[in-house]
N, C-alpha and C. Protein backbone atom coordinates (compact mmCIF):
# COMPACT_ATOMS: atom_id res chain seq x y z
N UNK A 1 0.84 -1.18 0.00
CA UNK A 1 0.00 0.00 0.00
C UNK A 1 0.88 1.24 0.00
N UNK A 2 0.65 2.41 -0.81
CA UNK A 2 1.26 3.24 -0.82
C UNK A 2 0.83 4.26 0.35
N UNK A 3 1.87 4.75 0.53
CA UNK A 3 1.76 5.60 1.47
C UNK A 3 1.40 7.46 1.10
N UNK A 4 0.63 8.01 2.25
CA UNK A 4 -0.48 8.99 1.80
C UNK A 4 0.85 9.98 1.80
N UNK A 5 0.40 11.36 0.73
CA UNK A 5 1.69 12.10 0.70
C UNK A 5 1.57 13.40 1.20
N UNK A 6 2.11 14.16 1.70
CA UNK A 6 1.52 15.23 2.34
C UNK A 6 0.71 16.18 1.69
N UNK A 7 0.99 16.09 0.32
CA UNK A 7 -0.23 17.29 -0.24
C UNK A 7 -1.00 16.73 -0.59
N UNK A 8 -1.68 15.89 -0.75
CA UNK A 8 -2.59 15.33 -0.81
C UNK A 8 -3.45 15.88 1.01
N UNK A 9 -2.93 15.48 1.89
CA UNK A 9 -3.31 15.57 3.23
C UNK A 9 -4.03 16.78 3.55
N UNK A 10 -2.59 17.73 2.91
CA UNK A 10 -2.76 19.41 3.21
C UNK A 10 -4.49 19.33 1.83
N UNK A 11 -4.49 19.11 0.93
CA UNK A 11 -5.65 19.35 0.63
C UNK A 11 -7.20 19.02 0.76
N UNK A 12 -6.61 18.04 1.47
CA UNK A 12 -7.77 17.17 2.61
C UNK A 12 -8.09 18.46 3.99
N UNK A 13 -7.13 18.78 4.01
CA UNK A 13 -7.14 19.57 5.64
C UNK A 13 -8.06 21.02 5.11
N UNK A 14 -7.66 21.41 3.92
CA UNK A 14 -8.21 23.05 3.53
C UNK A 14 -9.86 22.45 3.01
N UNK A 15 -9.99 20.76 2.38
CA UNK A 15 -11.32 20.68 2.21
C UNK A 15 -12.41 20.60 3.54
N UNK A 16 -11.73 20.18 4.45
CA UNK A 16 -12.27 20.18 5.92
C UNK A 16 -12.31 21.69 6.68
N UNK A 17 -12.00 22.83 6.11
CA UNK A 17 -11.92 23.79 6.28
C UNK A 17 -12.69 24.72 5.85
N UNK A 18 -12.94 24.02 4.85
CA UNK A 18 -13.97 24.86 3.68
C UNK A 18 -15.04 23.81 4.67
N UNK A 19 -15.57 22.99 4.47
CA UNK A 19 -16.61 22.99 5.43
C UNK A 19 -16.68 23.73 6.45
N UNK A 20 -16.35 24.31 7.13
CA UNK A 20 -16.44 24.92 8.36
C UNK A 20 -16.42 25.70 7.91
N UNK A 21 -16.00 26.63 6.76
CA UNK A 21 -16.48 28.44 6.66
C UNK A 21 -18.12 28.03 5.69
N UNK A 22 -18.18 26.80 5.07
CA UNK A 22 -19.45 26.78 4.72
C UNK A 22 -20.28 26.68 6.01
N UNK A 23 -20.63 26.41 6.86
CA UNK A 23 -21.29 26.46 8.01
C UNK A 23 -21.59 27.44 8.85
N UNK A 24 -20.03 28.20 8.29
CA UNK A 24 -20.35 29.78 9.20
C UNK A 24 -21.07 30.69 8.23
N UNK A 25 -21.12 30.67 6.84
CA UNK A 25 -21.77 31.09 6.03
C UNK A 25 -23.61 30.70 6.11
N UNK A 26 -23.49 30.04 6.34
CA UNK A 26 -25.36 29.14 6.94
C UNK A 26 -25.49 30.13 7.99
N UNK A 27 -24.71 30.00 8.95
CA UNK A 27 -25.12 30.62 10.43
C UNK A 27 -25.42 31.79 10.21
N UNK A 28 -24.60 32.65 9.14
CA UNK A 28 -24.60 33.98 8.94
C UNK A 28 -25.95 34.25 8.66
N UNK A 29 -26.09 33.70 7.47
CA UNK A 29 -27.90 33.86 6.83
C UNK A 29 -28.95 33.25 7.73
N UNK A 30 -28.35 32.25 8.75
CA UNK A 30 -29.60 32.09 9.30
C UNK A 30 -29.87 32.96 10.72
N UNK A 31 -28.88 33.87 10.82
CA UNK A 31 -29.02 35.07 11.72
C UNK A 31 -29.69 36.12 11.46
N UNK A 32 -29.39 36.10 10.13
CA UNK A 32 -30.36 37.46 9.38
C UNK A 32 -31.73 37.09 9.31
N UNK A 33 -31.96 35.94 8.92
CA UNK A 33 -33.15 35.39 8.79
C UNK A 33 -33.97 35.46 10.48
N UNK A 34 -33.20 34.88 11.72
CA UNK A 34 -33.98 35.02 12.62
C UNK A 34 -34.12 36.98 13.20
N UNK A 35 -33.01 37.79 13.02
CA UNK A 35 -33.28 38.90 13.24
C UNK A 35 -34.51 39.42 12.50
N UNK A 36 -34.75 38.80 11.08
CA UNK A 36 -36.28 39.39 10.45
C UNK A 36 -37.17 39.09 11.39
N UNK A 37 -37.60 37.75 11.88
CA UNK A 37 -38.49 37.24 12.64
C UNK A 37 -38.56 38.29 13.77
N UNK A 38 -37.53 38.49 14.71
CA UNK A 38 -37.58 38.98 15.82
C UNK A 38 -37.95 40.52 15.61
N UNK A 39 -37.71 40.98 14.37
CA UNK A 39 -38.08 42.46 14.14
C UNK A 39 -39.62 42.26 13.90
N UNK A 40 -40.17 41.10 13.41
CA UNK A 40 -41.50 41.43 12.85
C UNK A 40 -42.26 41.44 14.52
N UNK A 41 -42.11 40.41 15.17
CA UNK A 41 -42.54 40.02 16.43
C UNK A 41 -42.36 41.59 17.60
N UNK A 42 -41.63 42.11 16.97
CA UNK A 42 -40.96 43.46 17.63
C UNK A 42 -42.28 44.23 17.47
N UNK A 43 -42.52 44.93 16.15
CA UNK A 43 -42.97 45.84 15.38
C UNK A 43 -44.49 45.33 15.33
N UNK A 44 -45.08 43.90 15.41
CA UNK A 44 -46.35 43.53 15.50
C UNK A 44 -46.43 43.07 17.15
N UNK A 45 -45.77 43.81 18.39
CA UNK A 45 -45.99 42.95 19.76
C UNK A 45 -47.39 43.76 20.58
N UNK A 46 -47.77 44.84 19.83
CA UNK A 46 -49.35 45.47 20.34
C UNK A 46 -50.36 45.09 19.90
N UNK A 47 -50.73 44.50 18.57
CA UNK A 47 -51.13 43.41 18.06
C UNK A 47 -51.44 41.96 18.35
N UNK A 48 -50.63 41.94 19.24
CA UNK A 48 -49.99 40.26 19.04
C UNK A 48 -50.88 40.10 20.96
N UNK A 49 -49.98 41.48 21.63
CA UNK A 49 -50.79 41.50 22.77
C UNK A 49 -52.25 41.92 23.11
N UNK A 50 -52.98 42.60 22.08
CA UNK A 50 -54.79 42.88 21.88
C UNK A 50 -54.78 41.29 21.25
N UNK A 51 -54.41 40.84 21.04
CA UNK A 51 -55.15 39.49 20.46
C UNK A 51 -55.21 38.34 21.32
N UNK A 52 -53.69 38.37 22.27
CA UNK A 52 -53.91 37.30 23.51
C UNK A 52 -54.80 37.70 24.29
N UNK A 53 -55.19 39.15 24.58
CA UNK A 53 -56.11 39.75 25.48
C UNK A 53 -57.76 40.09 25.25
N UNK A 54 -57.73 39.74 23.93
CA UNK A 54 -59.26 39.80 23.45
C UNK A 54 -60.35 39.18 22.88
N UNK A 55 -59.36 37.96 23.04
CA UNK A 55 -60.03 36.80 22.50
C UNK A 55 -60.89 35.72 23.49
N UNK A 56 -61.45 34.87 22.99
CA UNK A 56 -62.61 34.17 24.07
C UNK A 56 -61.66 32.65 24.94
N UNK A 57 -62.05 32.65 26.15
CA UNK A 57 -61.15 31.64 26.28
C UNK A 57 -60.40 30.54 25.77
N UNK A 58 -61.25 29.93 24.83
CA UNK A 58 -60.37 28.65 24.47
C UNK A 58 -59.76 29.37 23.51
N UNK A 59 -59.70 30.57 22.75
CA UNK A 59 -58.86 31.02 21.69
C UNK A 59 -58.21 31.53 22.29
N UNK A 60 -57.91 32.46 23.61
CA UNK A 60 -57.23 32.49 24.38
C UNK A 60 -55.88 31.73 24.54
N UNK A 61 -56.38 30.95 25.27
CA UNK A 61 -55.60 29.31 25.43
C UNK A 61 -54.98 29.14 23.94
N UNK A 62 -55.06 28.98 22.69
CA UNK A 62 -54.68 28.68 21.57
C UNK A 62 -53.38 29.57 21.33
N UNK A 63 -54.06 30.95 21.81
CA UNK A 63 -53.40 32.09 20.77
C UNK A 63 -51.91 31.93 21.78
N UNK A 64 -52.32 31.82 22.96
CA UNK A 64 -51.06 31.81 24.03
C UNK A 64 -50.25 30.67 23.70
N UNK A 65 -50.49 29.67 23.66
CA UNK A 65 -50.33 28.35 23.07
C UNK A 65 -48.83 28.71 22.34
N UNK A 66 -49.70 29.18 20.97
CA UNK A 66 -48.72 29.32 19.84
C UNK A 66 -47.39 30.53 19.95
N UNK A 67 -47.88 31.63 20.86
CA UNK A 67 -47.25 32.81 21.15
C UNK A 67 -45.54 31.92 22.11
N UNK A 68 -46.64 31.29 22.95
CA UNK A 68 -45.44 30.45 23.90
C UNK A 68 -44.51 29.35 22.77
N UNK A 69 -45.23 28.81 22.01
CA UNK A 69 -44.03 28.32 21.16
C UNK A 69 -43.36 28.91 20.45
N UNK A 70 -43.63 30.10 19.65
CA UNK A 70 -42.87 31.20 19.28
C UNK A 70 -41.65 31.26 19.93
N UNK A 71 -41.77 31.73 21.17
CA UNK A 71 -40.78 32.38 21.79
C UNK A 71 -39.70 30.84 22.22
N UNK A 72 -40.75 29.73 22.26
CA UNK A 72 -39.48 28.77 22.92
C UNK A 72 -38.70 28.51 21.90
N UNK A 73 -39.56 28.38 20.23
CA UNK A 73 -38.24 27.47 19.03
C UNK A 73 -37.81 29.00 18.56
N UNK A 74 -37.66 30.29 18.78
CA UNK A 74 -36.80 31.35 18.73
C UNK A 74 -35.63 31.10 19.68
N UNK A 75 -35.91 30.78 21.12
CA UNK A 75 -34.89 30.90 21.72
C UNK A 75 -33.52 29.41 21.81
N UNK A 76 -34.71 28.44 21.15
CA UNK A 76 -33.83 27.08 20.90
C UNK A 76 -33.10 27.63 19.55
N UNK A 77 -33.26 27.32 18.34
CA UNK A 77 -32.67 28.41 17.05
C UNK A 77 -31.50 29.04 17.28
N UNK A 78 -32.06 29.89 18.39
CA UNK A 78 -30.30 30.65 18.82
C UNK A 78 -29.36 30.58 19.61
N UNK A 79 -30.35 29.62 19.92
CA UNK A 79 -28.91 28.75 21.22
C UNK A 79 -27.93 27.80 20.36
N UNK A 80 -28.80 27.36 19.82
CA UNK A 80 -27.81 26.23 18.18
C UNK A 80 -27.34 27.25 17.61
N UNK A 81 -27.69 28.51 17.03
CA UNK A 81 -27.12 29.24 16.48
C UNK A 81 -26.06 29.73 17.31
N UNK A 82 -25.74 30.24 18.47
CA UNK A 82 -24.86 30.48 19.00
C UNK A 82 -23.77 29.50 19.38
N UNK A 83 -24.43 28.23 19.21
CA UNK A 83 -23.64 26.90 19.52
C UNK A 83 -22.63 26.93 18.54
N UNK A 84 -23.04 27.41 17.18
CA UNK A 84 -22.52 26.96 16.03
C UNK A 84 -21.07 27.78 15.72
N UNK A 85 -21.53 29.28 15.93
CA UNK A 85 -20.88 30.09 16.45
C UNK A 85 -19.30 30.25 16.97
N UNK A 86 -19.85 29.38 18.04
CA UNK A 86 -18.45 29.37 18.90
C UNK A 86 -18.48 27.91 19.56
N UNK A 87 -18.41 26.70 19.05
CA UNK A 87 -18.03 25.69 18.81
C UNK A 87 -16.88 25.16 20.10
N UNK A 88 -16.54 24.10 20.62
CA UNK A 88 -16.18 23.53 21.24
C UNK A 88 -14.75 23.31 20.98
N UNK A 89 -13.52 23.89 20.92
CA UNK A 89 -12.29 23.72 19.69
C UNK A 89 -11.44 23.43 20.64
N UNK A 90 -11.01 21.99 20.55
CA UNK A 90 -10.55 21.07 21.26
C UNK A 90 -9.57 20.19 20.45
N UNK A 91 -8.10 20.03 20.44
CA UNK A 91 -7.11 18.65 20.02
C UNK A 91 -6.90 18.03 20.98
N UNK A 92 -7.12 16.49 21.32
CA UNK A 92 -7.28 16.28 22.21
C UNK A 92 -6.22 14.91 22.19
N UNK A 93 -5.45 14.70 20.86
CA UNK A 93 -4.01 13.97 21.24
C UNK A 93 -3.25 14.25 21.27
N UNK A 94 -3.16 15.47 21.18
CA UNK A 94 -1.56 15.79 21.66
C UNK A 94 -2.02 17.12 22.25
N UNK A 95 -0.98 17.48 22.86
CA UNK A 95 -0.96 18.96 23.22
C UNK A 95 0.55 19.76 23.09
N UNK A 96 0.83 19.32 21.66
CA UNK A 96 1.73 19.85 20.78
C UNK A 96 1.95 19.82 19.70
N UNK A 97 0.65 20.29 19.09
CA UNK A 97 0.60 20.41 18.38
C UNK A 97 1.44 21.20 17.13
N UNK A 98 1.97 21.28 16.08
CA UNK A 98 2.30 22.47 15.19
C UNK A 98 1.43 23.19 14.58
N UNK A 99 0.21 22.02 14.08
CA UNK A 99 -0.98 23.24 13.10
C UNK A 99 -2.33 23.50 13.56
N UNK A 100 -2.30 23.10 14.70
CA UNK A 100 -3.48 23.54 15.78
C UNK A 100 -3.23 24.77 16.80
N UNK A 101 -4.46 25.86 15.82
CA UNK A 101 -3.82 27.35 16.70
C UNK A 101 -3.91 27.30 18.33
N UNK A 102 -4.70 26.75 18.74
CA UNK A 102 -4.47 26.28 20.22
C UNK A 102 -3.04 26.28 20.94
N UNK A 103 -2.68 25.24 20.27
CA UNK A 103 -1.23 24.79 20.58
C UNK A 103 -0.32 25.62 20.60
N UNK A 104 -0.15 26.18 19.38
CA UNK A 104 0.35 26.95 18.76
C UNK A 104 0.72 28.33 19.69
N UNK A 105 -0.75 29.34 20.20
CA UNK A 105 -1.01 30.15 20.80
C UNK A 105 0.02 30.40 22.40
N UNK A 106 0.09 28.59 22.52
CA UNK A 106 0.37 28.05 24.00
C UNK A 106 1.86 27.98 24.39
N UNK A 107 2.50 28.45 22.80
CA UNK A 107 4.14 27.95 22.68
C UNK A 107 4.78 29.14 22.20
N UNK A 108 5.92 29.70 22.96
CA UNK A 108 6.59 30.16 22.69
C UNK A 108 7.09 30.42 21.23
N UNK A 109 7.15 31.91 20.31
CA UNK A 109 7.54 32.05 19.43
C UNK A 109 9.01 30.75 19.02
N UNK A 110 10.05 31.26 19.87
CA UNK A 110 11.89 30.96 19.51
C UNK A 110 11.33 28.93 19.90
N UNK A 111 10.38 28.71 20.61
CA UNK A 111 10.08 27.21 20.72
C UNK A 111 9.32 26.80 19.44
N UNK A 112 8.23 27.35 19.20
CA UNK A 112 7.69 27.26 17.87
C UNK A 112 8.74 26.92 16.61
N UNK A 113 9.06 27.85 16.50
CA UNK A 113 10.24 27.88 15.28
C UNK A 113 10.80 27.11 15.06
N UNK A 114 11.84 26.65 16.17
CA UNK A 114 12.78 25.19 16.26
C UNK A 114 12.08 24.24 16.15
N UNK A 115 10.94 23.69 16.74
CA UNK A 115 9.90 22.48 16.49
C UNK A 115 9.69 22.70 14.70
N UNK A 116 9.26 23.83 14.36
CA UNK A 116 8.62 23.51 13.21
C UNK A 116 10.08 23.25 12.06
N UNK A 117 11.27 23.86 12.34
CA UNK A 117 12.48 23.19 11.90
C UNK A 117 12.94 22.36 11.67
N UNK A 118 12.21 21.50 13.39
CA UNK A 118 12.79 20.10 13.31
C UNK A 118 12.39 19.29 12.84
N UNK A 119 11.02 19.71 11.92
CA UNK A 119 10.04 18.78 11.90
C UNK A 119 10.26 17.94 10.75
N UNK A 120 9.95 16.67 10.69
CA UNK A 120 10.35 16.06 9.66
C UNK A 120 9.14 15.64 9.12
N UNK A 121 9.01 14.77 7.62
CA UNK A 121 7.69 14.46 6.77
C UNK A 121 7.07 13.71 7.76
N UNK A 122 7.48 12.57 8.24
CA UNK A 122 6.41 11.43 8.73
C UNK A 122 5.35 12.37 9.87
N UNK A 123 6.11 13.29 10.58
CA UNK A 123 5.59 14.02 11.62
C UNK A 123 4.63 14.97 11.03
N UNK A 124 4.97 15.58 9.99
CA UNK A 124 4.08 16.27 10.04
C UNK A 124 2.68 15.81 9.29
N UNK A 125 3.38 14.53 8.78
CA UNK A 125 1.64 13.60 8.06
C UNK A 125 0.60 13.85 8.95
N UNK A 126 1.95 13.11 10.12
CA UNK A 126 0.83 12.75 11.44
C UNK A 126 0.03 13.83 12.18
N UNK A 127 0.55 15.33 12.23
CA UNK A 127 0.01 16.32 12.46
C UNK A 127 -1.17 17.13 11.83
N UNK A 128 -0.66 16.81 10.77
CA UNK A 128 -1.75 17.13 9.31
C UNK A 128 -3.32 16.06 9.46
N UNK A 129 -2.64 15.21 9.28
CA UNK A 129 -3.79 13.75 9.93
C UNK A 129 -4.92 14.52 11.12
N UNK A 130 -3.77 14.51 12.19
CA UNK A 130 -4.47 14.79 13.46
C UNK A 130 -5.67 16.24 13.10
N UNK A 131 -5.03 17.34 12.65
CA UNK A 131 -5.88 18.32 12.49
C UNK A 131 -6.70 18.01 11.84
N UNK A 132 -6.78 17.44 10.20
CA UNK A 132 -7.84 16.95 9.54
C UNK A 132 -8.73 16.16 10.68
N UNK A 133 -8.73 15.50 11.71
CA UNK A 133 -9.76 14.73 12.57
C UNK A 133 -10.50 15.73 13.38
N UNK A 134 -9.03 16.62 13.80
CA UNK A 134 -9.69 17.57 15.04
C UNK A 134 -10.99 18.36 13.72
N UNK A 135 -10.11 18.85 13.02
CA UNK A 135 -11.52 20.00 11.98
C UNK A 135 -12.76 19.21 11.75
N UNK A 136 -12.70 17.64 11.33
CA UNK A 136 -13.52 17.49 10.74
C UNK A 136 -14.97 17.53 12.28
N UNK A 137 -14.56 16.77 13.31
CA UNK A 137 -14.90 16.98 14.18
C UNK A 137 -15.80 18.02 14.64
N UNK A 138 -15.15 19.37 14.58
CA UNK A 138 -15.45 20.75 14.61
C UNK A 138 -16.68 21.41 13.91
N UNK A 139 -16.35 20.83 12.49
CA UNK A 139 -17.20 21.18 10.96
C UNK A 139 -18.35 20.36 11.40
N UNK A 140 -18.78 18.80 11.99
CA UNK A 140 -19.60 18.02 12.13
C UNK A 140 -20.18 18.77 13.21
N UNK A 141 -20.04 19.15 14.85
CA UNK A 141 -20.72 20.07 15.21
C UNK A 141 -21.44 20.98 15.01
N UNK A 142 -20.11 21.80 14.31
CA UNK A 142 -20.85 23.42 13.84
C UNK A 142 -22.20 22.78 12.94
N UNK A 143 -22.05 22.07 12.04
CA UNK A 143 -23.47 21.79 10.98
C UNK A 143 -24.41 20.97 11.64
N UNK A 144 -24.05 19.95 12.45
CA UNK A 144 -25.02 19.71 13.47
C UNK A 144 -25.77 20.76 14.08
N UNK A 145 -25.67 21.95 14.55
CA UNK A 145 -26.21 22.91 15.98
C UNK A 145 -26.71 23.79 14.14
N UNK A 146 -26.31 23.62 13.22
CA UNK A 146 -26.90 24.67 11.88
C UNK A 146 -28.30 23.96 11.50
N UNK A 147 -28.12 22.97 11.61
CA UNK A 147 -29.20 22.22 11.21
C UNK A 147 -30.36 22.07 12.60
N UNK A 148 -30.02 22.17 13.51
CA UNK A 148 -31.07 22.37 14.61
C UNK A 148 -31.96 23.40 14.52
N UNK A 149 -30.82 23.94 14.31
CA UNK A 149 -31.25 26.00 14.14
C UNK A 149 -32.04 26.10 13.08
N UNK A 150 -31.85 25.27 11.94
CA UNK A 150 -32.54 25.48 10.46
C UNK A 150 -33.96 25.21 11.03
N UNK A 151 -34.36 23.60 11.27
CA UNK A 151 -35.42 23.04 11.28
C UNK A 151 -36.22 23.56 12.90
N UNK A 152 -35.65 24.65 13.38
CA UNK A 152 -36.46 25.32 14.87
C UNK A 152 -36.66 26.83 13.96
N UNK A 153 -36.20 27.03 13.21
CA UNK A 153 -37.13 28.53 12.06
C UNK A 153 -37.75 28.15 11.14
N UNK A 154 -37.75 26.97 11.06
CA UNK A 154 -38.69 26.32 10.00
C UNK A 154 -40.33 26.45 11.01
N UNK A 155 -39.85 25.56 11.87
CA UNK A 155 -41.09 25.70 12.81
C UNK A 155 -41.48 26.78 13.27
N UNK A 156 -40.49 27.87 13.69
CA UNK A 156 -40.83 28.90 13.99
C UNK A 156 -41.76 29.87 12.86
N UNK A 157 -41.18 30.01 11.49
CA UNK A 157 -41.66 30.50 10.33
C UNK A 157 -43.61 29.88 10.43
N UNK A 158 -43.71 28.42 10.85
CA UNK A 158 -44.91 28.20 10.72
C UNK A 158 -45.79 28.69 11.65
N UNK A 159 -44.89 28.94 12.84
CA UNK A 159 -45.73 29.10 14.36
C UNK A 159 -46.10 30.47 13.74
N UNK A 160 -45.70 31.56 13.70
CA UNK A 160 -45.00 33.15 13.33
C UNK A 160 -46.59 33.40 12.41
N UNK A 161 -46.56 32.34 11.19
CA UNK A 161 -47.65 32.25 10.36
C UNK A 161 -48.51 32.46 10.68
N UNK A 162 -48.95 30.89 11.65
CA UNK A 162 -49.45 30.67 12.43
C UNK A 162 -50.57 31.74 13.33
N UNK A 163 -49.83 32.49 13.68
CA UNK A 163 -50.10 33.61 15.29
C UNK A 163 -50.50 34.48 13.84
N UNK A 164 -49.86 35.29 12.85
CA UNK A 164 -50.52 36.04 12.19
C UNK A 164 -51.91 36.22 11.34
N UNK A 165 -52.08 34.68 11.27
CA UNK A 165 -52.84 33.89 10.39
C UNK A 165 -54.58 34.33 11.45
N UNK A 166 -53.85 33.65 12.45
CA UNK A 166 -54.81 33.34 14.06
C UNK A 166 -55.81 35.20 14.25
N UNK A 167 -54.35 36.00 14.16
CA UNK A 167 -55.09 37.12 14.46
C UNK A 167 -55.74 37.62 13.44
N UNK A 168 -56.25 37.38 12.23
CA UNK A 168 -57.05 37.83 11.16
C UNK A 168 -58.21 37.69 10.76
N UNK A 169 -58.19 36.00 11.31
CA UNK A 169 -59.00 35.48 11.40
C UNK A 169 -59.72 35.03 12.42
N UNK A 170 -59.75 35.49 13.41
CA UNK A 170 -60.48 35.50 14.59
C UNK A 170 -60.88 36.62 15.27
């Protein structure tokens, strides 16, 4: 079996990278997207409050209902969204790393330097390796907590409907 060669690796590592700015690119739009929501909910909340307050009990009960889920899959949404955000960024076999800014951050410039001097191919496969696991890791989170966030404004978008729909027609 042939053995893997480092650029090959290094382009494995920048494709695992590009996932992760694709994810922060999601988060981005799906921030804008929940700030619309929260502006409309803003700008319609005198509305929103003559309608919990004027309606007959069991529509009452309904309208609150939906108002209360509003606010809970808004505030789930941005907790994943904030999850996604700022992510958990952890190497967790070594803690000497060369291409993990962590590590990196943790080590002396004149120490840095000489390590990365000394460094020879097999080592830095293995470093390259390691980060490609740590990122991919990272990227699988971040789009995990994106995708929470997606399908809680999905629901939210219907609830939102929902409550607007409710007050027009009742």
């Amino acid at each position: 079996m042939e053995k893997i060669n480092l650029q090959f690796l290094q382009s494995e590592l920048n494709r695992v990278c590009e996932w992760i700015k694709f994810s922060d690119k999601k988060t981005g739009f799906l921030s804008a997207y929940y700030s619309t929501i929260f502006g409309l909910l803003i700008s319609q909340k005198e509305s929103i409050l003559n309608n919990i307050l004027n309606y007959q009990k069991w529509m009452f009960a309904l309208y609150l209902f939906i108002f209360i889920a509003v606010i809970i899959s808004f505030i789930i949404g941005m907790y994943f969204l904030f999850k996604s955000i700022f992510p958990r960024l952890k190497n967790s076999f070594t803690d000497k790393s060369l291409f993990y800014f962590g590590h990196i951050a943790k080590t002396k410039f004149i120490d840095f330097s000489k390590k990365m001097q000394e460094l020879n191919e097999d080592e830095a496969e293995k470093q390259v390796i390691e980060q490609i696991y740590t990122n991919s890791i990272i990227a699988n989170q971040k789009m995990k907590n994106v995708q929470i966030s997606i399908k809680s404004f999905v629901v939210l978008v219907i609830l939102v409907l929902s409550l607007i729909l409710s007050s027009r027609t009742w």
